[in-house]
C-alpha atoms as a PDB file:
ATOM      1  CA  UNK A   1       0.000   0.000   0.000  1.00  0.00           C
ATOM      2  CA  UNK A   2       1.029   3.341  -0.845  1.00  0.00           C
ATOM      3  CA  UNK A   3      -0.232   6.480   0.763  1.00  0.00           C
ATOM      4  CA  UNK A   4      -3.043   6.216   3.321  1.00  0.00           C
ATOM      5  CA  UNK A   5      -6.621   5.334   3.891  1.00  0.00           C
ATOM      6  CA  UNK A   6      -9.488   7.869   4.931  1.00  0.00           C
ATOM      7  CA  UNK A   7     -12.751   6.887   6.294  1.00  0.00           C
ATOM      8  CA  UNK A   8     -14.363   9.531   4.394  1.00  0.00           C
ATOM      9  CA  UNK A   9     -12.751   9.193   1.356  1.00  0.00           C
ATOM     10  CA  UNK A  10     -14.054   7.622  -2.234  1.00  0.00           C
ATOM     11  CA  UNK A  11     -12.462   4.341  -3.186  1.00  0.00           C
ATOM     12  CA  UNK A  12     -12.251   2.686  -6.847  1.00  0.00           C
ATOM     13  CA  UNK A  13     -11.664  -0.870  -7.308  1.00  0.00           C
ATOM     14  CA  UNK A  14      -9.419  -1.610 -10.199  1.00  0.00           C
ATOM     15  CA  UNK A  15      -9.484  -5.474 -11.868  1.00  0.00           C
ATOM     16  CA  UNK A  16      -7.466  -6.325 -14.190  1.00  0.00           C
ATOM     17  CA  UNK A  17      -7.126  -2.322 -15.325  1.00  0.00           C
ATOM     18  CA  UNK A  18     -10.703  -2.129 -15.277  1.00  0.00           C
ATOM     19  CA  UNK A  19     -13.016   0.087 -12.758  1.00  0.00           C
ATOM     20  CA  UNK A  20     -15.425  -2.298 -11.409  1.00  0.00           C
ATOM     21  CA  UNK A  21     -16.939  -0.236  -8.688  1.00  0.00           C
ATOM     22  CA  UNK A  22     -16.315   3.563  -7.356  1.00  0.00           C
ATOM     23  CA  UNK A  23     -18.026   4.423  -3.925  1.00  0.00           C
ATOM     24  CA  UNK A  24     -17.440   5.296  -0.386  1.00  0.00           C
ATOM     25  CA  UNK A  25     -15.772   3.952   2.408  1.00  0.00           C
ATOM     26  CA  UNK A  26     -18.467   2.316   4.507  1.00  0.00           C
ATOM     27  CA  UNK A  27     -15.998   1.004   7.880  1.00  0.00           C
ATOM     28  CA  UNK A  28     -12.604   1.216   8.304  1.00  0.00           C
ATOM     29  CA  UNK A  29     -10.507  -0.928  11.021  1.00  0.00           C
ATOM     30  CA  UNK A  30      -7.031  -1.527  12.638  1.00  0.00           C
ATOM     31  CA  UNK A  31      -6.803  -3.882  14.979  1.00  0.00           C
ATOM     32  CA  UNK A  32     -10.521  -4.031  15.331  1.00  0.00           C
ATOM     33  CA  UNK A  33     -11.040  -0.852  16.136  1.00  0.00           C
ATOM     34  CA  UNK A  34     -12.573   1.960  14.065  1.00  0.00           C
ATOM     35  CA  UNK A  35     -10.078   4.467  12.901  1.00  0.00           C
ATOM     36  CA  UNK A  36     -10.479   7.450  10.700  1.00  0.00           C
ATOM     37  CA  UNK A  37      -7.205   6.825   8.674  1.00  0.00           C
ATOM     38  CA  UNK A  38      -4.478   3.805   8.081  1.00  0.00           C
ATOM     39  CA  UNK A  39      -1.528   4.828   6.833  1.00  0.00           C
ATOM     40  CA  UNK A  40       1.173   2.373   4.386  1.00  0.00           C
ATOM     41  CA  UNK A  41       2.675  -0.584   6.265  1.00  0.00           C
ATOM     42  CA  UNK A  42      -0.223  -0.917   8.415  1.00  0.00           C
ATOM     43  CA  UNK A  43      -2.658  -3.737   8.126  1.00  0.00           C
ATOM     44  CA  UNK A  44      -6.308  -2.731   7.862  1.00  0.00           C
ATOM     45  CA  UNK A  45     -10.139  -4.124   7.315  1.00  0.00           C
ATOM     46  CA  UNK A  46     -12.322  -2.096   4.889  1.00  0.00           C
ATOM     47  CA  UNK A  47     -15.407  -2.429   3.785  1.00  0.00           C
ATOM     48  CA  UNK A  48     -17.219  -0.688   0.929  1.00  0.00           C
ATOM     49  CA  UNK A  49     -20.572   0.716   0.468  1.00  0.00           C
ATOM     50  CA  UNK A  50     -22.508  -1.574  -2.175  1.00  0.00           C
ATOM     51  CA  UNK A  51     -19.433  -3.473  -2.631  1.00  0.00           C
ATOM     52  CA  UNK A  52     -18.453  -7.431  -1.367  1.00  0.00           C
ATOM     53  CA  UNK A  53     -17.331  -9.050  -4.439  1.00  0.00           C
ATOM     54  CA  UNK A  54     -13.625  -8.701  -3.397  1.00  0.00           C
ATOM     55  CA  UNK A  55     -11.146 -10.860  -5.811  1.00  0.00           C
ATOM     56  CA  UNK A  56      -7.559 -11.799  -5.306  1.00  0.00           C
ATOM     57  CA  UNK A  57      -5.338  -9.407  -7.261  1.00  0.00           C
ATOM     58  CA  UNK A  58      -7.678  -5.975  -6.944  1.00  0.00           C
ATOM     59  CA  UNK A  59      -6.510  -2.680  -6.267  1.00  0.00           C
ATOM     60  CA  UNK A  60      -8.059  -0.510  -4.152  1.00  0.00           C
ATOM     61  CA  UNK A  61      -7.471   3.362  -5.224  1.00  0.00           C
ATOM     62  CA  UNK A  62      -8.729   5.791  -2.628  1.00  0.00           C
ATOM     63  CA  UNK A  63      -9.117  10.040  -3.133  1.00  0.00           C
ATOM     64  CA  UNK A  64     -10.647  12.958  -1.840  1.00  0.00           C
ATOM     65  CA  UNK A  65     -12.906  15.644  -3.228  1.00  0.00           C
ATOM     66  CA  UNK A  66     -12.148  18.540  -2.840  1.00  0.00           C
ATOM     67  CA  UNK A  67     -13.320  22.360  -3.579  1.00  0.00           C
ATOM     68  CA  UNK A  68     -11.036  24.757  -4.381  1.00  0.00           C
ATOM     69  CA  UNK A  69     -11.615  28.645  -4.186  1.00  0.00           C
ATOM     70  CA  UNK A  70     -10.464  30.718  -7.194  1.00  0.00           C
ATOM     71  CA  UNK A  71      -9.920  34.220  -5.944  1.00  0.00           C
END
C-alpha cells in the first residue's frame, strides 16, 4: 500500500485495469477498532458501500474531493 486510507474518502476498485466499482468507504478498522485513517505498512479491514465481491489481485485506489476557491 502506498499512501493512506481515509474513512471519508471515495475508493475505486481496479481489476485487471478495469473500474469495477467507485463508492465510499463504509468502515474502516485496525486492529478491530474503528479508525479514521491507516496509513502504508499498516494492516487494515475495509469495507465498501454496495461493494463485497472482493477478488484476489484488486486494487483498491482511494481520493478525496475537494473544492477549491479561485480568488
Amino acid at each position: 500500500m502506498n499512501g493512506e486510507l481515509r474513512r471519508n474518502a471515495y475508493i475505486r476498485v481496479l481489476r485487471a485495469g478495469q473500474e469495477v466499482h467507485s463508492g465510499q468507504i463504509a468502515s474502516l478498522k485496525h486492529l478491530q477498532e474503528d479508525v479514521r485513517e491507516v496509513r502504508a505498512g499498516y494492516e487494515c479491514g475495509v469495507a465498501l458501500k454496495g461493494f463485497d465481491d472482493y477478488q484476489v489481485g484488486d486494487i483498491l485506489e482511494c481520493y478525496i474531493i475537494e473544492k477549491v476557491a479561485v480568488v
